[in-house]
C-alpha atoms as a PDB file:
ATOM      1  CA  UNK A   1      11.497-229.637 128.799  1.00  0.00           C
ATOM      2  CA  UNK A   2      10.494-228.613 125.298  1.00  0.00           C
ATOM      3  CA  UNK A   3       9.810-224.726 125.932  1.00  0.00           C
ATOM      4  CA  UNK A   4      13.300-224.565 128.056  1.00  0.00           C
ATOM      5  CA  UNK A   5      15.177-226.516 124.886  1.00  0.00           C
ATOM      6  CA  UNK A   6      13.454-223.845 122.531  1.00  0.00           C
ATOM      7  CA  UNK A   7      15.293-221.175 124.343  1.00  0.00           C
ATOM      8  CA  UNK A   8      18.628-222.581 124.924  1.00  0.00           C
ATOM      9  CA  UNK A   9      20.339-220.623 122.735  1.00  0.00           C
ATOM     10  CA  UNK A  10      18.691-217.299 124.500  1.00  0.00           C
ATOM     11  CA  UNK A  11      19.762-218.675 128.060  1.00  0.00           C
ATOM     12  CA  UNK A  12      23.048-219.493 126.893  1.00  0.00           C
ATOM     13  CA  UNK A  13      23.502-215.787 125.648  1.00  0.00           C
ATOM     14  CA  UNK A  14      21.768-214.718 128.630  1.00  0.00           C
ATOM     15  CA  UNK A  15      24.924-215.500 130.658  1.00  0.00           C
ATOM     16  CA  UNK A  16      26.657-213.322 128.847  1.00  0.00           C
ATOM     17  CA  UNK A  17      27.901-209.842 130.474  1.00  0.00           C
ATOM     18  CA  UNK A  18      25.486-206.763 130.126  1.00  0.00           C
ATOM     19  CA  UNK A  19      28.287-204.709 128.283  1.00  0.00           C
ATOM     20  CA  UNK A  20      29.349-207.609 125.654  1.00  0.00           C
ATOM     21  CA  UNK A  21      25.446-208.603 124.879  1.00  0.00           C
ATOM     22  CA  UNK A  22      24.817-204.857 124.713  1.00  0.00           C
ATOM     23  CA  UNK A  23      28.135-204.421 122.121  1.00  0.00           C
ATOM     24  CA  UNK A  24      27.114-207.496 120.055  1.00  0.00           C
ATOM     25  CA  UNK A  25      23.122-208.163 120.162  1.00  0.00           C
ATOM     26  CA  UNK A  26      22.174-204.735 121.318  1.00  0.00           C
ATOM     27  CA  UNK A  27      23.836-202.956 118.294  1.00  0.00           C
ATOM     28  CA  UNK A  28      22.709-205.520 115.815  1.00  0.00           C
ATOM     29  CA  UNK A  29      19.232-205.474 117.039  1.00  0.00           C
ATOM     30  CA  UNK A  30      19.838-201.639 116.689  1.00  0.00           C
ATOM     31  CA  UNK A  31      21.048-201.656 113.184  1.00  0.00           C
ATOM     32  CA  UNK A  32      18.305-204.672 111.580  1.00  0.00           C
ATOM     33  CA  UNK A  33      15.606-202.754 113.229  1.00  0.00           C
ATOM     34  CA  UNK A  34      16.094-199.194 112.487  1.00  0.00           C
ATOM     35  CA  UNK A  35      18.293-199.476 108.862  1.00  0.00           C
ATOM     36  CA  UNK A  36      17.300-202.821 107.497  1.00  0.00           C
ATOM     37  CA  UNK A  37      13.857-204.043 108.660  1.00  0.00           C
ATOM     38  CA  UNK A  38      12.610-200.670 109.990  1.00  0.00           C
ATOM     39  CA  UNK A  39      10.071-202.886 112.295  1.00  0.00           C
ATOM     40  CA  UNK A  40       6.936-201.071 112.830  1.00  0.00           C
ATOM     41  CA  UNK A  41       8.601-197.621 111.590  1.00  0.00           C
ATOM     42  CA  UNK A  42       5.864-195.892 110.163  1.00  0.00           C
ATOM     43  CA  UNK A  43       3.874-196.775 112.981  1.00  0.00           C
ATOM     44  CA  UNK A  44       6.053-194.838 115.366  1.00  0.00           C
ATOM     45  CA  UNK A  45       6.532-191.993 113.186  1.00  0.00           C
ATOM     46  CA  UNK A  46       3.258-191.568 113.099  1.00  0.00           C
ATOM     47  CA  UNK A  47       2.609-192.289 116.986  1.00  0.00           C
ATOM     48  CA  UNK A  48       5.135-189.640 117.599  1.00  0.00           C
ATOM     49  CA  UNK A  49       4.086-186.994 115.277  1.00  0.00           C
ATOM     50  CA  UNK A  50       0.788-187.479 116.608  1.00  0.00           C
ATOM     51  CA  UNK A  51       1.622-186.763 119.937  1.00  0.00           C
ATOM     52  CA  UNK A  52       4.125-183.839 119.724  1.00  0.00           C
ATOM     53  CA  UNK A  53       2.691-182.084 116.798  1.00  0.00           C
ATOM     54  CA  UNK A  54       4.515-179.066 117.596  1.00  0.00           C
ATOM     55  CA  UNK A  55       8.064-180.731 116.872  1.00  0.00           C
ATOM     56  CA  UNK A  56       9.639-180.583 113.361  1.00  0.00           C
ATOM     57  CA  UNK A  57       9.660-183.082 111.077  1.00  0.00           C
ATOM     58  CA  UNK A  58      13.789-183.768 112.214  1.00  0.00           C
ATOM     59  CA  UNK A  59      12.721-183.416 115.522  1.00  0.00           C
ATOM     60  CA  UNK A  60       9.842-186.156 115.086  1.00  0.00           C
ATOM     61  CA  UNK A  61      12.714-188.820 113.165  1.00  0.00           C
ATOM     62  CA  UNK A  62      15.404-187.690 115.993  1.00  0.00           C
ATOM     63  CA  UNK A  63      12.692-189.158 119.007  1.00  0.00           C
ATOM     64  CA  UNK A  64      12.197-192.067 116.416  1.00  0.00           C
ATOM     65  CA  UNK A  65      15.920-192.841 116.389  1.00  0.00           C
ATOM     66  CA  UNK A  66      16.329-192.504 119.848  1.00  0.00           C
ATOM     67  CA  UNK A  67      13.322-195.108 120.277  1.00  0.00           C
ATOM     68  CA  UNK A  68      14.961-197.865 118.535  1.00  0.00           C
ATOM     69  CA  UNK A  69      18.245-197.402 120.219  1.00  0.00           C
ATOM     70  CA  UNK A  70      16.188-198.053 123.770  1.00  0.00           C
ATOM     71  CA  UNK A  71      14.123-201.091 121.929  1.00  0.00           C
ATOM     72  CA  UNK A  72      17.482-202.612 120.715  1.00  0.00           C
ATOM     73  CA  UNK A  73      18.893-202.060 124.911  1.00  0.00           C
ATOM     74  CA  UNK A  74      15.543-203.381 126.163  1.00  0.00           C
ATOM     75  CA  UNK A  75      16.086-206.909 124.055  1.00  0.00           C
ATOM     76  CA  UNK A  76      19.416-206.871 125.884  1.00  0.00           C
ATOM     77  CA  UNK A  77      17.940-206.621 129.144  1.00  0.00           C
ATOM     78  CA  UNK A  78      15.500-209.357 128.587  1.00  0.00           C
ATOM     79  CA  UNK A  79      17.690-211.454 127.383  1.00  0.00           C
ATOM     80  CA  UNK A  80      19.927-211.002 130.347  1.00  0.00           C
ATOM     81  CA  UNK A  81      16.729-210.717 132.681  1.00  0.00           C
ATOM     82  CA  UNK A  82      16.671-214.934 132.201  1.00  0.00           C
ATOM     83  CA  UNK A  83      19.922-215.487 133.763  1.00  0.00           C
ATOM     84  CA  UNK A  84      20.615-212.030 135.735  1.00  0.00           C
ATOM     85  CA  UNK A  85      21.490-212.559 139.572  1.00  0.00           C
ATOM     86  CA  UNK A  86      19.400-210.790 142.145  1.00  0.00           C
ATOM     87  CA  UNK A  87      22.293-209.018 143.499  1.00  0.00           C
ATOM     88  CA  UNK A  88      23.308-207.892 139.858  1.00  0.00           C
ATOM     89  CA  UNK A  89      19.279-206.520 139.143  1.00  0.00           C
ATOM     90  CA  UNK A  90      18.870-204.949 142.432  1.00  0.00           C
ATOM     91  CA  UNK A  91      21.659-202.743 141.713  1.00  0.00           C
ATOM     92  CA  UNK A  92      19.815-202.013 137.957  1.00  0.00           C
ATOM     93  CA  UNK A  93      17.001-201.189 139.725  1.00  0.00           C
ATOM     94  CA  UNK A  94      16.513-198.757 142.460  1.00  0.00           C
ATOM     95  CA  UNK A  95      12.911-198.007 144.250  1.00  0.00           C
ATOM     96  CA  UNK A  96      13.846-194.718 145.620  1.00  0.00           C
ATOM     97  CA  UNK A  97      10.642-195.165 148.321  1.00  0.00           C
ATOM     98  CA  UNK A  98       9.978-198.267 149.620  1.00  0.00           C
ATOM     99  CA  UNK A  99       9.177-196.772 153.218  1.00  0.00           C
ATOM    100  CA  UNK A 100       5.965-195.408 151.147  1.00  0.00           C
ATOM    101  CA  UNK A 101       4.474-199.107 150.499  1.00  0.00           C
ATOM    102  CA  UNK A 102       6.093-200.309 154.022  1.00  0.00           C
ATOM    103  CA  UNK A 103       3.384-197.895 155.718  1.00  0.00           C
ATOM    104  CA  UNK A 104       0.814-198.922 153.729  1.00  0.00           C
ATOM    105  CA  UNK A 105       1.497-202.424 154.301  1.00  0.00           C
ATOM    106  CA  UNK A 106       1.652-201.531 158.281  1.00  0.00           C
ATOM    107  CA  UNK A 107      -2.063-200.364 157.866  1.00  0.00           C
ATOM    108  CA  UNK A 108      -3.029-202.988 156.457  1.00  0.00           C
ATOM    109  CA  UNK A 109      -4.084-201.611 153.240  1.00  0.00           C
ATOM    110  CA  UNK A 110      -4.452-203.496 150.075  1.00  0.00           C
ATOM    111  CA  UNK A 111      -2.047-201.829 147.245  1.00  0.00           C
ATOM    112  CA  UNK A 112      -2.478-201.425 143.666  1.00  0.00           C
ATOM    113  CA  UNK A 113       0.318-200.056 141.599  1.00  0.00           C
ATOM    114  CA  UNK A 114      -0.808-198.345 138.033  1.00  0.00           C
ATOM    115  CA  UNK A 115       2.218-197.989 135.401  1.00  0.00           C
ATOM    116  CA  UNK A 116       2.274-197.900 131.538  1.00  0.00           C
ATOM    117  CA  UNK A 117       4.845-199.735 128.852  1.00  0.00           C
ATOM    118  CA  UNK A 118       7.613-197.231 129.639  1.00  0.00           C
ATOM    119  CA  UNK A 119      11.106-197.857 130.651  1.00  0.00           C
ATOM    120  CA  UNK A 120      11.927-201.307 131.211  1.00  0.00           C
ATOM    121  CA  UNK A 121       8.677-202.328 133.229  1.00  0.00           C
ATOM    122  CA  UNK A 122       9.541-206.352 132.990  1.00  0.00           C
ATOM    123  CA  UNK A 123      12.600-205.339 135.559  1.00  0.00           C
ATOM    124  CA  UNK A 124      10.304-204.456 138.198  1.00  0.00           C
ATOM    125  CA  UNK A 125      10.178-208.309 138.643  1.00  0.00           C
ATOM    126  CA  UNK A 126      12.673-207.406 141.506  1.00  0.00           C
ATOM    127  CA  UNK A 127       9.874-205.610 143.713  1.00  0.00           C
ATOM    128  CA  UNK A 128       8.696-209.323 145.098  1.00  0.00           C
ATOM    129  CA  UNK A 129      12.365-209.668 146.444  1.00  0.00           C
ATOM    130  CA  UNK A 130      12.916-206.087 147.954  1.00  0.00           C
ATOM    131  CA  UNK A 131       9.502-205.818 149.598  1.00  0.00           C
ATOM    132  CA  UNK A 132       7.982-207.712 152.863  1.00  0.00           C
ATOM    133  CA  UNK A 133       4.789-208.680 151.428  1.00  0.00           C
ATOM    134  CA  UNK A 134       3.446-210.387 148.480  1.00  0.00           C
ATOM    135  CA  UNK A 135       3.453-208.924 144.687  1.00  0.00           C
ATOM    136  CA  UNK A 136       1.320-209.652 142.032  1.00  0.00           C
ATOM    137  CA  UNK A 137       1.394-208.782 138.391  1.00  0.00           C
ATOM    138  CA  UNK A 138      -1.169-209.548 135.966  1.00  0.00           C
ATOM    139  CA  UNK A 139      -0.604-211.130 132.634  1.00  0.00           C
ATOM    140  CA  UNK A 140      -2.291-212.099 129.484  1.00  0.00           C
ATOM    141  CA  UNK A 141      -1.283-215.461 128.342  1.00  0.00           C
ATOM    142  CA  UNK A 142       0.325-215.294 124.716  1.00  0.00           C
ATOM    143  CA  UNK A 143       1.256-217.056 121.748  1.00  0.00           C
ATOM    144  CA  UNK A 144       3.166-219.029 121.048  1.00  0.00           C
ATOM    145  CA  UNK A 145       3.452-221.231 124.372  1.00  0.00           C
ATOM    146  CA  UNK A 146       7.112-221.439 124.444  1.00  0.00           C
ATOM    147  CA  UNK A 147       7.518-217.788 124.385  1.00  0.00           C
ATOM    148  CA  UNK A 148       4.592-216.763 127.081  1.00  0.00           C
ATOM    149  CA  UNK A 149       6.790-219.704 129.342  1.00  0.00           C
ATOM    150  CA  UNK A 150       9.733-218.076 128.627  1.00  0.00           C
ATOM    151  CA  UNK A 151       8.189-214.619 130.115  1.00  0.00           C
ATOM    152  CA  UNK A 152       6.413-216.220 133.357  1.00  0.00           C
ATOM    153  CA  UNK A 153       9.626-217.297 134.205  1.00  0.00           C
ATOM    154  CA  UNK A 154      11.126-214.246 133.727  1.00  0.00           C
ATOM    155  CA  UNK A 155       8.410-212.676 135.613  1.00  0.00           C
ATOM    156  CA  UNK A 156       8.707-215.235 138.366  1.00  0.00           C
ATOM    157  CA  UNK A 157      11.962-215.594 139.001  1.00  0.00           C
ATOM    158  CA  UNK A 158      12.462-213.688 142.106  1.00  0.00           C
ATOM    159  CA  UNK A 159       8.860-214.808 143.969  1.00  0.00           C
ATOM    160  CA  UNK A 160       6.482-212.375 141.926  1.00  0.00           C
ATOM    161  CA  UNK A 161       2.988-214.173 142.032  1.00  0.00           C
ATOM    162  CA  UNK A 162       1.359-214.201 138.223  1.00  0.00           C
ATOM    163  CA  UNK A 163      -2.019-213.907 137.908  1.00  0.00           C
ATOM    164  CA  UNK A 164      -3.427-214.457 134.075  1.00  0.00           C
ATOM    165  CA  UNK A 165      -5.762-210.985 133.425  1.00  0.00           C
ATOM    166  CA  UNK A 166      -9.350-213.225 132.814  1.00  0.00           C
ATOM    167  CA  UNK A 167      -9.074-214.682 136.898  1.00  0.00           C
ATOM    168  CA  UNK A 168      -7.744-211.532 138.047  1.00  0.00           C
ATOM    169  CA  UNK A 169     -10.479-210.101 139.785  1.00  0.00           C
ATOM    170  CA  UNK A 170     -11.530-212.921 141.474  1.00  0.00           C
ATOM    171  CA  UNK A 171      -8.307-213.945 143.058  1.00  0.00           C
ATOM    172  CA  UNK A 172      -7.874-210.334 144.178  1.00  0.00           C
ATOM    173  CA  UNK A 173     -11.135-209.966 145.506  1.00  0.00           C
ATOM    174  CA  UNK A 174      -9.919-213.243 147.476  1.00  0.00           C
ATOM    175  CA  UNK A 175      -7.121-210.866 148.643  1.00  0.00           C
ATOM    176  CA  UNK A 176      -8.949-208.257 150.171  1.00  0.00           C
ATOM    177  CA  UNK A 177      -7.991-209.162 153.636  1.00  0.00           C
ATOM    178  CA  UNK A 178      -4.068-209.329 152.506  1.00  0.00           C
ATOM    179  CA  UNK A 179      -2.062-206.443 152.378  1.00  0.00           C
ATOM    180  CA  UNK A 180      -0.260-206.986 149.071  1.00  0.00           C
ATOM    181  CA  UNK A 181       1.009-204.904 145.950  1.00  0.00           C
ATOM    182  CA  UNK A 182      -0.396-205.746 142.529  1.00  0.00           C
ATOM    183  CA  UNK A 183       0.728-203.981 139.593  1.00  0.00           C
ATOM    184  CA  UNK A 184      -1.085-203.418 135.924  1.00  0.00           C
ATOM    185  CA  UNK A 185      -0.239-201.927 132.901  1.00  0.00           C
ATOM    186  CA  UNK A 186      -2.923-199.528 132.678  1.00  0.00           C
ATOM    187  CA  UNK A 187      -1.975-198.109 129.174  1.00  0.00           C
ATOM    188  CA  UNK A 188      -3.289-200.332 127.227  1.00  0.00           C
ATOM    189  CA  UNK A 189      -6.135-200.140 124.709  1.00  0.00           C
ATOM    190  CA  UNK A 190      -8.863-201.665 126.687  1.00  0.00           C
ATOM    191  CA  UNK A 191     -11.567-202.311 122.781  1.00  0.00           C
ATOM    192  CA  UNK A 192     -14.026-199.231 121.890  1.00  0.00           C
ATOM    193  CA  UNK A 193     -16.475-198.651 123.571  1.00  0.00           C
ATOM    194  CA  UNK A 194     -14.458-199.969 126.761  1.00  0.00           C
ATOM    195  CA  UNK A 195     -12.319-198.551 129.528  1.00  0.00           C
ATOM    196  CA  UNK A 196     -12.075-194.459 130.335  1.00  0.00           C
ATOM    197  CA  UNK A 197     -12.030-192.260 127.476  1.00  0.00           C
ATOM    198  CA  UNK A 198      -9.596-189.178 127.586  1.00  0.00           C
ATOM    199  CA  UNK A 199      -6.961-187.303 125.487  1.00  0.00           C
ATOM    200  CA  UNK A 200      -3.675-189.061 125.970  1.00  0.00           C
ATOM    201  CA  UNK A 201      -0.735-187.602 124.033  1.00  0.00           C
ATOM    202  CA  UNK A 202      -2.814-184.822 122.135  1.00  0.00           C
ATOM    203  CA  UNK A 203      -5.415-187.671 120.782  1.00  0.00           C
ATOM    204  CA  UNK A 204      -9.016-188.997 121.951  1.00  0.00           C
ATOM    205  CA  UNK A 205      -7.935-192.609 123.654  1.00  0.00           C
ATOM    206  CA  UNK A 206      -9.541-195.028 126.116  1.00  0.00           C
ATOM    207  CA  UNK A 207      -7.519-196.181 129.158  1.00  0.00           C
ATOM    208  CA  UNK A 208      -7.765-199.674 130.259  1.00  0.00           C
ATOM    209  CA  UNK A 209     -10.151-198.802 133.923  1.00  0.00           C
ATOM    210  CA  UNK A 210     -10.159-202.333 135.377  1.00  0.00           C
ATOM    211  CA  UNK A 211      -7.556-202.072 137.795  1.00  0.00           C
ATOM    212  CA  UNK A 212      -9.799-198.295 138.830  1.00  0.00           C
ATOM    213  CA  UNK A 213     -12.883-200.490 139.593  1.00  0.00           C
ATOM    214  CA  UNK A 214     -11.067-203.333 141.566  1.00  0.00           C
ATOM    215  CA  UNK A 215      -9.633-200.526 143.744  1.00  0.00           C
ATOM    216  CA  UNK A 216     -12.536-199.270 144.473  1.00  0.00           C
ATOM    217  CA  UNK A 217     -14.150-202.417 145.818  1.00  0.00           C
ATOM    218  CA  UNK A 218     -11.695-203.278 148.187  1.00  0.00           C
ATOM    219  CA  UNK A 219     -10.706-199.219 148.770  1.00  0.00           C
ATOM    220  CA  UNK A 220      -7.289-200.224 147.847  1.00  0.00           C
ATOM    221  CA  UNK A 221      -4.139-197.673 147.777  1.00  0.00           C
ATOM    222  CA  UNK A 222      -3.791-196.652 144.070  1.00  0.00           C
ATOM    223  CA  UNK A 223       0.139-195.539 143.209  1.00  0.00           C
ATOM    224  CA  UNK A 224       1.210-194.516 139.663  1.00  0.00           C
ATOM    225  CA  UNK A 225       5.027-196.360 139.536  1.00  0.00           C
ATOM    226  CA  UNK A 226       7.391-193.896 137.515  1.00  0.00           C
ATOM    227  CA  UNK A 227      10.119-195.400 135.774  1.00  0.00           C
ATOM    228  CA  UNK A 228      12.951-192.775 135.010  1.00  0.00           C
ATOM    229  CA  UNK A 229      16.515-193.913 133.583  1.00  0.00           C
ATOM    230  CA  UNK A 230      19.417-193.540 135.802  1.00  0.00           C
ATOM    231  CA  UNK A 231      22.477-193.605 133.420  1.00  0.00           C
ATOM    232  CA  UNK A 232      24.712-194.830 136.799  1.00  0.00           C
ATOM    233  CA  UNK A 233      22.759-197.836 137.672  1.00  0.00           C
ATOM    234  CA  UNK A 234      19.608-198.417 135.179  1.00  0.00           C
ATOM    235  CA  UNK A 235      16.339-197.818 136.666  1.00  0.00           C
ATOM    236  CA  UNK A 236      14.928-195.202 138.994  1.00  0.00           C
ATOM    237  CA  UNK A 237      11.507-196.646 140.499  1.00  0.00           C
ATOM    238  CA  UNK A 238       9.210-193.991 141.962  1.00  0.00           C
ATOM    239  CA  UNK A 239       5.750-195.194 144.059  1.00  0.00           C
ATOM    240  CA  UNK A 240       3.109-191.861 143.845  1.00  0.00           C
ATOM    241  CA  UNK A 241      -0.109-191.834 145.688  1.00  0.00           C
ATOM    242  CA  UNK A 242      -2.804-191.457 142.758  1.00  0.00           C
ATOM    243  CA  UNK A 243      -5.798-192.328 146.004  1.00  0.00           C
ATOM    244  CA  UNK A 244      -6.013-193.391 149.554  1.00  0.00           C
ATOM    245  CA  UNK A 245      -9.535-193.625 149.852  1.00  0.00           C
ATOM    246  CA  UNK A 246     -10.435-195.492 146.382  1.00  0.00           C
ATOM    247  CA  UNK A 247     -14.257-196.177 147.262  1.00  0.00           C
ATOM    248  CA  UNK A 248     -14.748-192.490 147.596  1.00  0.00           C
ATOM    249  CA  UNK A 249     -12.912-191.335 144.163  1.00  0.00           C
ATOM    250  CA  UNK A 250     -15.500-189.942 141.628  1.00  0.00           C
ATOM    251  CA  UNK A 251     -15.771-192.976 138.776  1.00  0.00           C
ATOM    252  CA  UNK A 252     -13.092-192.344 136.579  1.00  0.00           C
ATOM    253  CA  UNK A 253     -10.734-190.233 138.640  1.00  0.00           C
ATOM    254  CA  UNK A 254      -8.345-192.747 139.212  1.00  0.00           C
ATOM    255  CA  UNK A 255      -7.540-193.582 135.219  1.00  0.00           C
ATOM    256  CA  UNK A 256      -7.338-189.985 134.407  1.00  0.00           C
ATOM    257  CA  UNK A 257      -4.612-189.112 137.093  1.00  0.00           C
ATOM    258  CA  UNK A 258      -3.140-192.333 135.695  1.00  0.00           C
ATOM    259  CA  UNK A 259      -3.077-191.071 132.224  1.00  0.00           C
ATOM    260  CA  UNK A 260      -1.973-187.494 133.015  1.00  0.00           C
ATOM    261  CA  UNK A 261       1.043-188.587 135.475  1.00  0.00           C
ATOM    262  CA  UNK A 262       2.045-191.140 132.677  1.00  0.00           C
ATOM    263  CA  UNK A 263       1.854-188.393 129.983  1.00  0.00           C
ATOM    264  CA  UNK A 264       4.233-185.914 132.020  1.00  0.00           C
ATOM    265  CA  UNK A 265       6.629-189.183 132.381  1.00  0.00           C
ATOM    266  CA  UNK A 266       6.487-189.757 128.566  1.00  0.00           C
ATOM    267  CA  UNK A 267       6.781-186.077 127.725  1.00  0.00           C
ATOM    268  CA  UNK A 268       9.658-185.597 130.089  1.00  0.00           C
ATOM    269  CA  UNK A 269      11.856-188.242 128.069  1.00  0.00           C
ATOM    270  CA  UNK A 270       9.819-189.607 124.992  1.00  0.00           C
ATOM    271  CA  UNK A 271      11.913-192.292 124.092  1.00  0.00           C
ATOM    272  CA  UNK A 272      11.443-195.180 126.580  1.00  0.00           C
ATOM    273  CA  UNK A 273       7.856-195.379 125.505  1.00  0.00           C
ATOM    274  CA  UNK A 274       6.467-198.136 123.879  1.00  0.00           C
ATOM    275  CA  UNK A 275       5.999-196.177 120.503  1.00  0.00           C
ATOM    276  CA  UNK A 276       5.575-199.400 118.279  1.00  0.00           C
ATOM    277  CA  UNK A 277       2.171-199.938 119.335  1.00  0.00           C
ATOM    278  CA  UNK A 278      -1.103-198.632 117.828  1.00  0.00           C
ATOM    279  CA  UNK A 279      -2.537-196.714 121.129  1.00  0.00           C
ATOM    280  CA  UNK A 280      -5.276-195.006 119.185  1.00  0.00           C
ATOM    281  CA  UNK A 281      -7.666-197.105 117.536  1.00  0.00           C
END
């Protein structure tokens, strides 16, 4: 009762339309972000400059700009992602090729579904719903409590299952004989000396290769899920066959194709990337 009292005032503005919350919150969040507090702004300046070094200084603050404006629209659709009706998300969000995971699932085959913090990846909550078989996303629990509560139950709203990221392997080994999807953020910096090392965005970086070796012990389906913006609805979701016959990819295969299909993604429209994290450490 005391995490869903914290957040009242966030659930009561999460009734709100998607164009007012976007006119009112999504412009202030816009404005205190990028003029007054300029959160984390040297940090994606940098990010960005390191990764398109061929752009102009204006060309670098342009991307920058166009960053925050997404950040300050992504608030807006978390905020309404507490309240939002299924019917009113599943037209947000459209998974151009579900027939791709509905063979898979025919077969049999365990699925594994590889995507990076692009585009608004917390909507894909919506896959349990649209898809005859079970999803699961991992997580990492955070602080503070009321605010990793507050994003299970966004997570979970529509059925997906939520598995914390230090069990994960061990429930989804207990999977094996289940066809089901499970999704992980595979762009994340995995420590040094950890995960696969590649160039990612024109720097030396190390891919979080976890969700590479669980695939190959129970020869899962590996997909890299594209996020592209659709200005009509929201959210174009694309499923891409990274590997069919995990067990038999060369160690490391999987996480590069990972990193170079998410790189052409980010390159293609740079702004709906998560540039307000340190990726290279």
């Amino acid at each position: 009762m005391a995490s869903i009292s914290a957040f009242l005032p966030v659930l009561l503005l999460s009734r709100m339309p998607h164009e007012v919350l976007m006119a009112t919150v999504g412009r202030s969040v816009y404005f205190l972000a990028y003029y007054v507090i300029r959160y984390r702004y040297h940090v994606v300046v940098q990010n960005l400059a390191r990764a398109f070094p061929e752009r102009t200084y204006r060309e670098i603050h342009t991307l920058a700009k166009e960053f925050y404006l997404h950040f300050s629209a992504m608030i807006v659709e978390m905020i309404r992602s507490i309240s939002i009706g299924k019917k009113e998300l599943t037209g947000r969000v459209h998974i151009k090729n579900k027939s791709l995971l509905n063979n898979y699932h025919r077969q049999g085959r365990p699925m594994i579904g590889l995507l990076g913090h692009y585009g608004n990846w917390e909507s894909l909550n919506i896959l349990a719903s649209e898809l005859p078989f079970q999803v699961n996303a991992l997580y990492k629990p955070q602080a503070p409590a009321p605010f990793c509560y507050l994003m299970r139950r966004i997570r979970a709203r529509f059925g997906m299952n939520l598995i914390p990221a230090e069990n994960a392997l061990k429930q989804l080994m207990q999977l094996n004989d289940r066809s089901t999807l499970s999704l992980f953020i595979a762009d994340q910096f995995p420590g040094n000396d950890r995960g696969y090392r590649m160039e990612f965005m024109n720097q030396p970086a190390r891919l979080f290769d976890g969700a590479e070796k669980l695939a190959r012990r129970i020869d899962a389906v590996v997909f890299y899920v594209a996020l592209e913006k659709n200005p009509l609805v929201g959210w174009d979701v694309t499923f891409s066959v990274i590997s069919d016959n995990a067990k038999d990819a060369e160690p490391g295969e999987i996480t590069r194709c990972f990193g170079e299909r998410l790189q052409q993604t980010i390159r293609k429209m740079p702004a709906y990337w998560l540039w307000s994290h340190r990726r290279w450490k």
